[in-house]
PDBML (XML) file of the C-alpha atoms, coordinates in Angstrom:
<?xml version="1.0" encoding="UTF-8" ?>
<PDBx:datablock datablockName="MODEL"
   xmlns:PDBx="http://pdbml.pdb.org/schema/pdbx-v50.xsd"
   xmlns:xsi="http://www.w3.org/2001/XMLSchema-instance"
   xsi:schemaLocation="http://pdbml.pdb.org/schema/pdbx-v50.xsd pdbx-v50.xsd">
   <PDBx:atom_siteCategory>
      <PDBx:atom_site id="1">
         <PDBx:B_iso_or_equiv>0.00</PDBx:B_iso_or_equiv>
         <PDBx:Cartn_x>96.894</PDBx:Cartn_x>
         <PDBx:Cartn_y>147.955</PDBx:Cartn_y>
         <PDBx:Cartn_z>109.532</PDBx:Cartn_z>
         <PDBx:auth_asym_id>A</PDBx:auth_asym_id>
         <PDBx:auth_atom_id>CA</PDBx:auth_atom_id>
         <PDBx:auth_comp_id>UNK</PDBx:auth_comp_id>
         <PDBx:auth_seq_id>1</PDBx:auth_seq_id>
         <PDBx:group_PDB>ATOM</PDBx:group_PDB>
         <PDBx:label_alt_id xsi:nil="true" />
         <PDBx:label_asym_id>A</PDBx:label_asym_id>
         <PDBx:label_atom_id>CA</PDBx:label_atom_id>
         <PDBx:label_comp_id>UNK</PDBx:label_comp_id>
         <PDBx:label_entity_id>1</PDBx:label_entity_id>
         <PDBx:label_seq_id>1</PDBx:label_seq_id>
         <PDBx:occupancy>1.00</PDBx:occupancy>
         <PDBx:pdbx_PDB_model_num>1</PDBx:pdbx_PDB_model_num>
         <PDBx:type_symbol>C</PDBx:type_symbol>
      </PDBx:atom_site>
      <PDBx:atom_site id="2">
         <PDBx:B_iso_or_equiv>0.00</PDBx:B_iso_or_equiv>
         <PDBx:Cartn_x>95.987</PDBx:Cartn_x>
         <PDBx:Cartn_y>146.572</PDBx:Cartn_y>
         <PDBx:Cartn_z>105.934</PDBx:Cartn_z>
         <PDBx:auth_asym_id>A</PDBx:auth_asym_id>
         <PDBx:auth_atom_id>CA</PDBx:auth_atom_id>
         <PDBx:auth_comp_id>UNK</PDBx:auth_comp_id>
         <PDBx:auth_seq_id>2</PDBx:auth_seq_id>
         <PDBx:group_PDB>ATOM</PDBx:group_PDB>
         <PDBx:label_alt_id xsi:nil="true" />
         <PDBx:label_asym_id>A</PDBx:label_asym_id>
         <PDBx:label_atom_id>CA</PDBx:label_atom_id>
         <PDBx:label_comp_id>UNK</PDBx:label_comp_id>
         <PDBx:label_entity_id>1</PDBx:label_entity_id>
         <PDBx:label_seq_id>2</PDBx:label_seq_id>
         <PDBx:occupancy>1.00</PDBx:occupancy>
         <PDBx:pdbx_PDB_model_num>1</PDBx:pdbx_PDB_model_num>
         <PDBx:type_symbol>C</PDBx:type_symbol>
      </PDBx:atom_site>
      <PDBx:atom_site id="3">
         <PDBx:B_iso_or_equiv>0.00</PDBx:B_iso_or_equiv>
         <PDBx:Cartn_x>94.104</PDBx:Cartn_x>
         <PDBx:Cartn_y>142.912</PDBx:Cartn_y>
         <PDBx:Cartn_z>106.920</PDBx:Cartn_z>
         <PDBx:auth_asym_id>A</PDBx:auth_asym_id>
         <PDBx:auth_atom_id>CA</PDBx:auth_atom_id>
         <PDBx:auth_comp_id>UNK</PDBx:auth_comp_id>
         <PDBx:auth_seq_id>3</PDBx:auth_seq_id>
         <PDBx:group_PDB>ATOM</PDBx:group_PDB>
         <PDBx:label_alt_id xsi:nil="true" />
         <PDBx:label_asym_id>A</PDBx:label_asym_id>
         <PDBx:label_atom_id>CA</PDBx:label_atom_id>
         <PDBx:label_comp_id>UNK</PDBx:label_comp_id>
         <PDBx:label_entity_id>1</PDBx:label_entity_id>
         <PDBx:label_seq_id>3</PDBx:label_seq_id>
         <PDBx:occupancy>1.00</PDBx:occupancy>
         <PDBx:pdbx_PDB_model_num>1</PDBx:pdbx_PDB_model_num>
         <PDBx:type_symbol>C</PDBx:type_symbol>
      </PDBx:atom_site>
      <PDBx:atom_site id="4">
         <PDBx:B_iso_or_equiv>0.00</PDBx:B_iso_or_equiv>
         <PDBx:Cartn_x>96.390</PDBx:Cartn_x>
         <PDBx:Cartn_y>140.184</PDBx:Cartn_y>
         <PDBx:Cartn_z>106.373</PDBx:Cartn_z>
         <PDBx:auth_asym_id>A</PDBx:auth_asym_id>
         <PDBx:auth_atom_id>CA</PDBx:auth_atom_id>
         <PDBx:auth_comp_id>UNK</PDBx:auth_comp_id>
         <PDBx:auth_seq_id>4</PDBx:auth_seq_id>
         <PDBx:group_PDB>ATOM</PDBx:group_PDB>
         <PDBx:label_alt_id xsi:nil="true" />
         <PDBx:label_asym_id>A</PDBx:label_asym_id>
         <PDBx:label_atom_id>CA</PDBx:label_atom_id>
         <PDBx:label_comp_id>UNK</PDBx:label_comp_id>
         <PDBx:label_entity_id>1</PDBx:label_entity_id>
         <PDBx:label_seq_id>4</PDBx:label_seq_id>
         <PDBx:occupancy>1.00</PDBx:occupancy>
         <PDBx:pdbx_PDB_model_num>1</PDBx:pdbx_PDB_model_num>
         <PDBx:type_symbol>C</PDBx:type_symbol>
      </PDBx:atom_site>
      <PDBx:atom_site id="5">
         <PDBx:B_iso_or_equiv>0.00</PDBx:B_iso_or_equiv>
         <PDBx:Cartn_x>99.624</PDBx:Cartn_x>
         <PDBx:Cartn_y>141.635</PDBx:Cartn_y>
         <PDBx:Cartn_z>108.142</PDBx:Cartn_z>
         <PDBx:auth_asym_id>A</PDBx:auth_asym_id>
         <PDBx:auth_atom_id>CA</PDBx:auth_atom_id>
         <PDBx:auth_comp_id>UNK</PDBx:auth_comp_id>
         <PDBx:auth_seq_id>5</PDBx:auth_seq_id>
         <PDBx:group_PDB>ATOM</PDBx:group_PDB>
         <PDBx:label_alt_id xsi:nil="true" />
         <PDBx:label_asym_id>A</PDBx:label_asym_id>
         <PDBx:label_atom_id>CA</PDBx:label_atom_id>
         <PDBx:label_comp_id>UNK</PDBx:label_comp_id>
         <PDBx:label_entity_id>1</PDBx:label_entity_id>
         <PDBx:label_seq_id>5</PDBx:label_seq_id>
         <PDBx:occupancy>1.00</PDBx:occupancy>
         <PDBx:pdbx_PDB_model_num>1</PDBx:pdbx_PDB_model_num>
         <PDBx:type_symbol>C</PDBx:type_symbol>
      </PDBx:atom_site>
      <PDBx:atom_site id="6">
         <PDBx:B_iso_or_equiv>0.00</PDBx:B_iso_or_equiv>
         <PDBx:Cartn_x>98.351</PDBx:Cartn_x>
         <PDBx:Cartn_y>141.243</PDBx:Cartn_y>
         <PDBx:Cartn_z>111.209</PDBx:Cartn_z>
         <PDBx:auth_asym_id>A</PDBx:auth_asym_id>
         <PDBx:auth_atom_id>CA</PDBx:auth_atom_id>
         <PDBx:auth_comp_id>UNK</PDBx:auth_comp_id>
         <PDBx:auth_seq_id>6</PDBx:auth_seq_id>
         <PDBx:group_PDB>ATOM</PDBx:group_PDB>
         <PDBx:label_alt_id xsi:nil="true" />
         <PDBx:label_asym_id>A</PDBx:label_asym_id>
         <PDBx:label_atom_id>CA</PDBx:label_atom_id>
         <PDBx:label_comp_id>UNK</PDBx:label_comp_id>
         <PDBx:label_entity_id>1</PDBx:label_entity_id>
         <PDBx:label_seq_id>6</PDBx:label_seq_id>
         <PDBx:occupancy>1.00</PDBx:occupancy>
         <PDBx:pdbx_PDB_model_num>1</PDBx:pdbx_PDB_model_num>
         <PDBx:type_symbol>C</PDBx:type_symbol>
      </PDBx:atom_site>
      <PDBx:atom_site id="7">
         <PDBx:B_iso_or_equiv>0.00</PDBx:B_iso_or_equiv>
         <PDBx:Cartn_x>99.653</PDBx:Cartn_x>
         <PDBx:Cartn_y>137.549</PDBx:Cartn_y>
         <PDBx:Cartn_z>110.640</PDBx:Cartn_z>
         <PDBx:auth_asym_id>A</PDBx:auth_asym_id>
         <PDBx:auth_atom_id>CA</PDBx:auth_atom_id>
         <PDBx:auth_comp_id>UNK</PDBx:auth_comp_id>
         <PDBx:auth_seq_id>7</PDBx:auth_seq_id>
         <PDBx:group_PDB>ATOM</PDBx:group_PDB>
         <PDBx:label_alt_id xsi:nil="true" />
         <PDBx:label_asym_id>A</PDBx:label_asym_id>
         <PDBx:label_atom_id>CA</PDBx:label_atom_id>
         <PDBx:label_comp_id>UNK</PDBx:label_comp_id>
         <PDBx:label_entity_id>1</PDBx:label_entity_id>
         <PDBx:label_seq_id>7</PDBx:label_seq_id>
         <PDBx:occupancy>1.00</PDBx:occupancy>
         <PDBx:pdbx_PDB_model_num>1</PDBx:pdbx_PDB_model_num>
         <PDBx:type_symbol>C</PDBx:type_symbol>
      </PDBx:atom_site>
      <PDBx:atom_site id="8">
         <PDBx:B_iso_or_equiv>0.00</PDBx:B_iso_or_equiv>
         <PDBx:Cartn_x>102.070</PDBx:Cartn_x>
         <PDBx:Cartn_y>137.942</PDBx:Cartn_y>
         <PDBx:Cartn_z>108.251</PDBx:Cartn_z>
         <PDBx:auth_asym_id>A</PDBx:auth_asym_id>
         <PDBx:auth_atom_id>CA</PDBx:auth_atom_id>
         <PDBx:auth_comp_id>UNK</PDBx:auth_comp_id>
         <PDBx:auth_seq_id>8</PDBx:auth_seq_id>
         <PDBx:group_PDB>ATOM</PDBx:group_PDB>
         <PDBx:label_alt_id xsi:nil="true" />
         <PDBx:label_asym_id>A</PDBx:label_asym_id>
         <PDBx:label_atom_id>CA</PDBx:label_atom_id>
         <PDBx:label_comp_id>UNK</PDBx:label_comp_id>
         <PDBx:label_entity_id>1</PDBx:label_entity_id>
         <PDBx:label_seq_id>8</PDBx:label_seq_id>
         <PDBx:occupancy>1.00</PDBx:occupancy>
         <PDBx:pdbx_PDB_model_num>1</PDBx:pdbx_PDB_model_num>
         <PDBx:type_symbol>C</PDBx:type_symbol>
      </PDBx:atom_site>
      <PDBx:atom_site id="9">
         <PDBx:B_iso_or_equiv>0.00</PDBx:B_iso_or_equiv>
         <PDBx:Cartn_x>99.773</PDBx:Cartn_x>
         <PDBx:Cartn_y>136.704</PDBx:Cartn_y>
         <PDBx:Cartn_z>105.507</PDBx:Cartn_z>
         <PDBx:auth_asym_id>A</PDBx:auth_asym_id>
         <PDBx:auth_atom_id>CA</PDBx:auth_atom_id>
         <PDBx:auth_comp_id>UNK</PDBx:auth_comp_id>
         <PDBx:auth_seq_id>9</PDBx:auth_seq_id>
         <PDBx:group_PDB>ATOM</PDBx:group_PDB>
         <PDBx:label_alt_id xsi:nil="true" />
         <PDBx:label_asym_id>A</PDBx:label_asym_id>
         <PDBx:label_atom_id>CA</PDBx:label_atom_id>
         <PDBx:label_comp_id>UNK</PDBx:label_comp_id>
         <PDBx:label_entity_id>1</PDBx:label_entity_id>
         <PDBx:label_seq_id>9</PDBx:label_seq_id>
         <PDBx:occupancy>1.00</PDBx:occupancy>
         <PDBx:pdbx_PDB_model_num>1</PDBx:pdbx_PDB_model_num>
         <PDBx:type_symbol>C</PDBx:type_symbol>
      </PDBx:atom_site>
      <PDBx:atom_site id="10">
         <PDBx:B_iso_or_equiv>0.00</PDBx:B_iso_or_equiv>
         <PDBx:Cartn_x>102.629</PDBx:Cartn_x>
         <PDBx:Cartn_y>136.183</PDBx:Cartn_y>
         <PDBx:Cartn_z>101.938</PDBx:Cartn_z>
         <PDBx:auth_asym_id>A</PDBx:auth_asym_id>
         <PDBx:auth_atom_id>CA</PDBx:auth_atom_id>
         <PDBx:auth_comp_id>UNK</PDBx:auth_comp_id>
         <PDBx:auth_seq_id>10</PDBx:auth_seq_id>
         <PDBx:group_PDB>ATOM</PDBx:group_PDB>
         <PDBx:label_alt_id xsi:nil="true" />
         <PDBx:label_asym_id>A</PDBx:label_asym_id>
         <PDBx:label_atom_id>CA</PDBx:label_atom_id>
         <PDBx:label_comp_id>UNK</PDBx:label_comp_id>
         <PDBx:label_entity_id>1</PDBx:label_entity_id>
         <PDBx:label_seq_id>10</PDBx:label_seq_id>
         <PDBx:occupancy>1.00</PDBx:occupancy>
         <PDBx:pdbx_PDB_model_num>1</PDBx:pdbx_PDB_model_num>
         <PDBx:type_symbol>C</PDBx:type_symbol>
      </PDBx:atom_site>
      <PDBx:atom_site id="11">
         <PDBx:B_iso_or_equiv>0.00</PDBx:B_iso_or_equiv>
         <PDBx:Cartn_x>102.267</PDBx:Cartn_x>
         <PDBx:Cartn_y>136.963</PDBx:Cartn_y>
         <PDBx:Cartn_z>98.494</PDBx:Cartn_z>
         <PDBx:auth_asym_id>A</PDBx:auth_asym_id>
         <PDBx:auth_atom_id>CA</PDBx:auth_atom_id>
         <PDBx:auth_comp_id>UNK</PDBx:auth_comp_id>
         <PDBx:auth_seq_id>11</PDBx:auth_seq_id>
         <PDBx:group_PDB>ATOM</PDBx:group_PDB>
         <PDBx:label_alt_id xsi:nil="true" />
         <PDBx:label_asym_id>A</PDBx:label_asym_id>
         <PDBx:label_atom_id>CA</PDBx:label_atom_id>
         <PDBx:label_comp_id>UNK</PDBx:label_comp_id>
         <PDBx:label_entity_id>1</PDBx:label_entity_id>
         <PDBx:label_seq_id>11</PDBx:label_seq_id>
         <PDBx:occupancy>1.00</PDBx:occupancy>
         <PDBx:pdbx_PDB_model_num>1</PDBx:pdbx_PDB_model_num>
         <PDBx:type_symbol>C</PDBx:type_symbol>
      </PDBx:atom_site>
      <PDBx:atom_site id="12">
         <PDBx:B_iso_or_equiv>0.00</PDBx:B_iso_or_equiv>
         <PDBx:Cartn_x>99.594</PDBx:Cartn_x>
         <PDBx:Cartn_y>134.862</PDBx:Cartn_y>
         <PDBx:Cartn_z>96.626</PDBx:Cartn_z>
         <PDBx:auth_asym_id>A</PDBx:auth_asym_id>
         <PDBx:auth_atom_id>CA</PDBx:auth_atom_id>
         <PDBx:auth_comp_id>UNK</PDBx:auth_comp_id>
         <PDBx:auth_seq_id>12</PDBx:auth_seq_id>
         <PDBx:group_PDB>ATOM</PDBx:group_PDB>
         <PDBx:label_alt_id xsi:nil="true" />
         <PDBx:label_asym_id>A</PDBx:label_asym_id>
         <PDBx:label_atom_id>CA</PDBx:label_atom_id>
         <PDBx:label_comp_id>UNK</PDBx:label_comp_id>
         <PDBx:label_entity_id>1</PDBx:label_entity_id>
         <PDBx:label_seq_id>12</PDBx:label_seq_id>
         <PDBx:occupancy>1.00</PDBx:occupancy>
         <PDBx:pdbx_PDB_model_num>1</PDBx:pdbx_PDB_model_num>
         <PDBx:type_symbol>C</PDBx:type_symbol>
      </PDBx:atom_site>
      <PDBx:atom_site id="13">
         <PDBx:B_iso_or_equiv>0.00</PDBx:B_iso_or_equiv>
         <PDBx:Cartn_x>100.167</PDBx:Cartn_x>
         <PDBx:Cartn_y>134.178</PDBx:Cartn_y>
         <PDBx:Cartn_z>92.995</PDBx:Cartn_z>
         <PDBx:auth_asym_id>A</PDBx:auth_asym_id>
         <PDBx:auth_atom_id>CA</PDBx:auth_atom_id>
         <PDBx:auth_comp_id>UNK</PDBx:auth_comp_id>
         <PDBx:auth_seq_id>13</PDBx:auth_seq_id>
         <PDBx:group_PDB>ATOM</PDBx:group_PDB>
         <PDBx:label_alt_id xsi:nil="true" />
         <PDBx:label_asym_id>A</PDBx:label_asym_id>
         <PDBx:label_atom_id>CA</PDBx:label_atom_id>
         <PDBx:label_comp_id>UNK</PDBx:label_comp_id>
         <PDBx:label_entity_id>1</PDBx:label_entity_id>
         <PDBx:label_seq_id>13</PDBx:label_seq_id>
         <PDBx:occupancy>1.00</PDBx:occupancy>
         <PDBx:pdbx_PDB_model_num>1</PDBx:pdbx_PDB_model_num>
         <PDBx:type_symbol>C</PDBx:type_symbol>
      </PDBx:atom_site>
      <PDBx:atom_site id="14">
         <PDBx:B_iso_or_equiv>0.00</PDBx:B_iso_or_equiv>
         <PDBx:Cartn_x>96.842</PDBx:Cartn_x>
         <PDBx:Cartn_y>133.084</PDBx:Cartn_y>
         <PDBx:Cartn_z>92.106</PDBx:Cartn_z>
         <PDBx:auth_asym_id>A</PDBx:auth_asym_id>
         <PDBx:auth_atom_id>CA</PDBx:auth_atom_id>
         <PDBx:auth_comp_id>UNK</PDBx:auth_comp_id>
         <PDBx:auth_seq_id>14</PDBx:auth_seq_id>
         <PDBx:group_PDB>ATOM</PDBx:group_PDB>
         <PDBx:label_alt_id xsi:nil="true" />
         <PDBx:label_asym_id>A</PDBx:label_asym_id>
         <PDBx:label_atom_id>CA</PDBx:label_atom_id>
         <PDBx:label_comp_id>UNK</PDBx:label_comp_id>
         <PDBx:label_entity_id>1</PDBx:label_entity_id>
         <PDBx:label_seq_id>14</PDBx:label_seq_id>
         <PDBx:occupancy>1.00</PDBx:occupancy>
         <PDBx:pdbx_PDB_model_num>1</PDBx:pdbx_PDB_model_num>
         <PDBx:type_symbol>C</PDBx:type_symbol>
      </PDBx:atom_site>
      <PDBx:atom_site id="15">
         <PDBx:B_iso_or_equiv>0.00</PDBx:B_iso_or_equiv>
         <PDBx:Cartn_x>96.172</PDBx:Cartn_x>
         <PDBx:Cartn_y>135.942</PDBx:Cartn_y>
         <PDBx:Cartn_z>90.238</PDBx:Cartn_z>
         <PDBx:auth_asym_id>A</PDBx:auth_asym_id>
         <PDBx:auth_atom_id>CA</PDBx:auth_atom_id>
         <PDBx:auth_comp_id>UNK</PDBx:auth_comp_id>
         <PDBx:auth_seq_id>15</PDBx:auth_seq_id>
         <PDBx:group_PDB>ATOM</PDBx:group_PDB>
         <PDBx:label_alt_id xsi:nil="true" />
         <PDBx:label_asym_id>A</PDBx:label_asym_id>
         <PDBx:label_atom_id>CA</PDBx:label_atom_id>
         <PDBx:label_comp_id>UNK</PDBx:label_comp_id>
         <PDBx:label_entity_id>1</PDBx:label_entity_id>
         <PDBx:label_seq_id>15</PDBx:label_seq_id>
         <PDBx:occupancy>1.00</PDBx:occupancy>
         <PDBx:pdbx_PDB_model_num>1</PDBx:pdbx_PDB_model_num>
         <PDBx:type_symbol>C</PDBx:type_symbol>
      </PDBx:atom_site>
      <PDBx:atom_site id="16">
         <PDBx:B_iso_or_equiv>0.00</PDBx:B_iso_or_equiv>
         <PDBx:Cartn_x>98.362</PDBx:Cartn_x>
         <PDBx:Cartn_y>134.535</PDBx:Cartn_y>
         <PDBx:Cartn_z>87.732</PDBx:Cartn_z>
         <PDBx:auth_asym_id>A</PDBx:auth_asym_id>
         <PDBx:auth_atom_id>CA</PDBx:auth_atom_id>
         <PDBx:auth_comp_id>UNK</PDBx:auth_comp_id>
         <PDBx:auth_seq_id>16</PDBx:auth_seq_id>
         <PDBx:group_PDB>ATOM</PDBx:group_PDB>
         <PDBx:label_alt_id xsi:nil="true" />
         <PDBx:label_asym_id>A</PDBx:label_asym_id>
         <PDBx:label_atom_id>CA</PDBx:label_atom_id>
         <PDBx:label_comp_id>UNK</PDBx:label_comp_id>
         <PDBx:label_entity_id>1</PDBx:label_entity_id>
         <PDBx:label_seq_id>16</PDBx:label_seq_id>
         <PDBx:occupancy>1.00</PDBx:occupancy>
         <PDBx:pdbx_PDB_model_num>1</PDBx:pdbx_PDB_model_num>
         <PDBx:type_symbol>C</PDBx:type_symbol>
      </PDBx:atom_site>
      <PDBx:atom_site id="17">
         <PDBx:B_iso_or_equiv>0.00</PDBx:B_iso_or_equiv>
         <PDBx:Cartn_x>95.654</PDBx:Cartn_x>
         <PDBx:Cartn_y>131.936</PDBx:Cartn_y>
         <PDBx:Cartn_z>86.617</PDBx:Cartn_z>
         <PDBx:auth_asym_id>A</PDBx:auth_asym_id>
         <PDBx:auth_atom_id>CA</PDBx:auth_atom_id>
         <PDBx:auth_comp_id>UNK</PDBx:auth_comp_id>
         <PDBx:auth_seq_id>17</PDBx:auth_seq_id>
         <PDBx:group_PDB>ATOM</PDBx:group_PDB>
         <PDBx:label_alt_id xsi:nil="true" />
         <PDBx:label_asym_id>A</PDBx:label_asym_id>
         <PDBx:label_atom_id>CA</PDBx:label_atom_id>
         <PDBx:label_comp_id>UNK</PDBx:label_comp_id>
         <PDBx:label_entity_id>1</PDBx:label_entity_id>
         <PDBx:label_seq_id>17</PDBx:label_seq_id>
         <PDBx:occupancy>1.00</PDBx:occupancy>
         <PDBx:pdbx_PDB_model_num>1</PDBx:pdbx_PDB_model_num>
         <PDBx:type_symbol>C</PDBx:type_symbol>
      </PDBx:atom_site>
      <PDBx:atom_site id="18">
         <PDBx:B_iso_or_equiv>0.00</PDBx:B_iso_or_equiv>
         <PDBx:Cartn_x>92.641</PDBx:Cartn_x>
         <PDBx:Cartn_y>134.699</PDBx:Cartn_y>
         <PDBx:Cartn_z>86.473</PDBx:Cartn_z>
         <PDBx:auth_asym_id>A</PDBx:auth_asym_id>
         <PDBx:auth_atom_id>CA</PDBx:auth_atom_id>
         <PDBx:auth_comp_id>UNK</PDBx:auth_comp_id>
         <PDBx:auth_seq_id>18</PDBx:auth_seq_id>
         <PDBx:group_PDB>ATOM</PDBx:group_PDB>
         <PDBx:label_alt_id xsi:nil="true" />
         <PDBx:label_asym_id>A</PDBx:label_asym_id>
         <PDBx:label_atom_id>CA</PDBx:label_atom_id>
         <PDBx:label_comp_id>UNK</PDBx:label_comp_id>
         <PDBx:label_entity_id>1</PDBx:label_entity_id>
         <PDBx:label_seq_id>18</PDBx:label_seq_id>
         <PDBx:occupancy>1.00</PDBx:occupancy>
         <PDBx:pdbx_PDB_model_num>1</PDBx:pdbx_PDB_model_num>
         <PDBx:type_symbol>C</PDBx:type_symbol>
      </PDBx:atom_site>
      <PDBx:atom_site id="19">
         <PDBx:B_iso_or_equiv>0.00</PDBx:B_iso_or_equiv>
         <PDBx:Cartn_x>92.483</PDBx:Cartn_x>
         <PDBx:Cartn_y>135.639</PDBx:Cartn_y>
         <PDBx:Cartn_z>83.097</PDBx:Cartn_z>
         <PDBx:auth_asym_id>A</PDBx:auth_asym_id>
         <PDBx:auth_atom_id>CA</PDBx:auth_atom_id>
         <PDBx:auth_comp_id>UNK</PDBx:auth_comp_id>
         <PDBx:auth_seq_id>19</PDBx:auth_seq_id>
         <PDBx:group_PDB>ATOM</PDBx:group_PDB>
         <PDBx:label_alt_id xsi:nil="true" />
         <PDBx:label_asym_id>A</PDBx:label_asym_id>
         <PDBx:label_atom_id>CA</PDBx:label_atom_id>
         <PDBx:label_comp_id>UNK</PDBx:label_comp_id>
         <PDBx:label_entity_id>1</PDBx:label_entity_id>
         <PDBx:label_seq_id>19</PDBx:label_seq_id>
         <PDBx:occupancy>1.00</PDBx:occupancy>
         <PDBx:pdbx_PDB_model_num>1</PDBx:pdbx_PDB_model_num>
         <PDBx:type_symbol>C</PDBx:type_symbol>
      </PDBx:atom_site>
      <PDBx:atom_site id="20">
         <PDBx:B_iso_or_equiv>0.00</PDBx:B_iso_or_equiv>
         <PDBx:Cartn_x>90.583</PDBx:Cartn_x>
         <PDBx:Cartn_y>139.254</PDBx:Cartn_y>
         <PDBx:Cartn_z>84.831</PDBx:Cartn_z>
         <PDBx:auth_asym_id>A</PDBx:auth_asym_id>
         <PDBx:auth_atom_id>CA</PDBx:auth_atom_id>
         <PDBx:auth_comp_id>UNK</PDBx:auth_comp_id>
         <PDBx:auth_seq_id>20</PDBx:auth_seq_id>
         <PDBx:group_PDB>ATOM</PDBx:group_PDB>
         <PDBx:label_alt_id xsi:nil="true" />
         <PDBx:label_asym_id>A</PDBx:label_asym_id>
         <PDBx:label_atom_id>CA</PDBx:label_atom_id>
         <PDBx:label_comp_id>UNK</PDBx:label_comp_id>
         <PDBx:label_entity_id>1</PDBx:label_entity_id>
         <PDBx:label_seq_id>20</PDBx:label_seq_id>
         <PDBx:occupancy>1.00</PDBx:occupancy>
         <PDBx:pdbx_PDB_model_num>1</PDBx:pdbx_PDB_model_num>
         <PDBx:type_symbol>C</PDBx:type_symbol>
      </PDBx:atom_site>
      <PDBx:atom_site id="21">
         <PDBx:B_iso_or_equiv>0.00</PDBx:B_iso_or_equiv>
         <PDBx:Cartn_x>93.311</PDBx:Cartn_x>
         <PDBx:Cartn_y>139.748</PDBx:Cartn_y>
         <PDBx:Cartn_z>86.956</PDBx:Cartn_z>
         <PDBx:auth_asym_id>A</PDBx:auth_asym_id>
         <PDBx:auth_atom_id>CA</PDBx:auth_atom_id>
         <PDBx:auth_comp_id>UNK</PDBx:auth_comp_id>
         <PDBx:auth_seq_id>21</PDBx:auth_seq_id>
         <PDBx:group_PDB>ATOM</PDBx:group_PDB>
         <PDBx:label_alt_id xsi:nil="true" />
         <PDBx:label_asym_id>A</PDBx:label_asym_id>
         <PDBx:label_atom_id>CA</PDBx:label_atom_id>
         <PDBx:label_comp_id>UNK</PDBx:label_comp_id>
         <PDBx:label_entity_id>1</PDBx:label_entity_id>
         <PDBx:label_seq_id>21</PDBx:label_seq_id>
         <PDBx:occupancy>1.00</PDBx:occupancy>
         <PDBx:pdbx_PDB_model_num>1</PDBx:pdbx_PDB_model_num>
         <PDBx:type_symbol>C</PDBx:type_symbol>
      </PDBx:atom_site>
      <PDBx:atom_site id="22">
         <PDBx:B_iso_or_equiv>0.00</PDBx:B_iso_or_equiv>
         <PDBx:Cartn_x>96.937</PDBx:Cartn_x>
         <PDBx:Cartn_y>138.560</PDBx:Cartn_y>
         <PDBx:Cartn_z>85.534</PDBx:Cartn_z>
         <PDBx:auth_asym_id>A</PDBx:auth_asym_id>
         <PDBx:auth_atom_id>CA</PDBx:auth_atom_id>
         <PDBx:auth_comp_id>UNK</PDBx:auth_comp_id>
         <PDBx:auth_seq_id>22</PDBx:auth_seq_id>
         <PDBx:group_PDB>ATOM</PDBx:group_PDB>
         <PDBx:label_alt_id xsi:nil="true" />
         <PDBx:label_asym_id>A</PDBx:label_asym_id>
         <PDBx:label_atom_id>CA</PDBx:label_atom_id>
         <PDBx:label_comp_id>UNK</PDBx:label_comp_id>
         <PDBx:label_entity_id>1</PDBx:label_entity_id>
         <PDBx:label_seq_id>22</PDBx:label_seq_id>
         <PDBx:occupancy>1.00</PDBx:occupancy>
         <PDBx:pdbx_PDB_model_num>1</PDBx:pdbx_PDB_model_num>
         <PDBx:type_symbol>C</PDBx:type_symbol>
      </PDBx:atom_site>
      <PDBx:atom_site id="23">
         <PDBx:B_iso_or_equiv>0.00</PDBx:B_iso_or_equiv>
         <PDBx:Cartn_x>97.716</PDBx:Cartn_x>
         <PDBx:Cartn_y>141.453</PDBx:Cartn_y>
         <PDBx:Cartn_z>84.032</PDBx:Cartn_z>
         <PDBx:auth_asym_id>A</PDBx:auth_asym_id>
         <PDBx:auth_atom_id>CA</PDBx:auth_atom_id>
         <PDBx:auth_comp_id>UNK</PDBx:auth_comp_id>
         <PDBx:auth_seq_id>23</PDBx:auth_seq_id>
         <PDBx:group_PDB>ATOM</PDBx:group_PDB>
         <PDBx:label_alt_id xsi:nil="true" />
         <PDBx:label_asym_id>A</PDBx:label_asym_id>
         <PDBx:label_atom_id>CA</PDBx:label_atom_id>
         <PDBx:label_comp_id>UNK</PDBx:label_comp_id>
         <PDBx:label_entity_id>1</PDBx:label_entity_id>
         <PDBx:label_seq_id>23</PDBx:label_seq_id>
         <PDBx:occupancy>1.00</PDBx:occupancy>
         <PDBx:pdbx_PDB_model_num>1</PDBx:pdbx_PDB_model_num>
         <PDBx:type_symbol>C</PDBx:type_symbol>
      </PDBx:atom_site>
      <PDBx:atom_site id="24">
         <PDBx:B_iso_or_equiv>0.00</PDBx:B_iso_or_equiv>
         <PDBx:Cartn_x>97.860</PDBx:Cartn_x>
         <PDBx:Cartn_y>143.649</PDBx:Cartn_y>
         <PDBx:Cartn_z>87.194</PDBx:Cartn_z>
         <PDBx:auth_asym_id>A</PDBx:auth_asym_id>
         <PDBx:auth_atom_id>CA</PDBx:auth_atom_id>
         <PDBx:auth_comp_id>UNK</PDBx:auth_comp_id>
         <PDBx:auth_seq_id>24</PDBx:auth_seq_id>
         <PDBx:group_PDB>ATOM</PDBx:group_PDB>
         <PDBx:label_alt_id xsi:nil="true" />
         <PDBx:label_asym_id>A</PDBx:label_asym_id>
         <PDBx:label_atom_id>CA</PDBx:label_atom_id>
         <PDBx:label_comp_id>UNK</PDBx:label_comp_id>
         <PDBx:label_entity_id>1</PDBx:label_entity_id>
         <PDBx:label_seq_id>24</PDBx:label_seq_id>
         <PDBx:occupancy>1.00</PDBx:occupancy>
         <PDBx:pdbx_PDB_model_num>1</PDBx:pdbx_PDB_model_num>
         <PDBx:type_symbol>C</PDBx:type_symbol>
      </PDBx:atom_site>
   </PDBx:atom_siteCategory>
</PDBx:datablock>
């Protein structure tokens, strides 16, 4: 099980607003 589904954890767009991350 990958953590998180276990209870139904959703998407989270935070990544968005990390300049080290947006772009993936």
């Amino acid at each position: 099980i990958y953590s998180g589904d276990e209870i139904a954890t959703l998407n989270d767009y935070g990544f968005l607003k990390d300049e080290a991350k947006s772009d993936d």
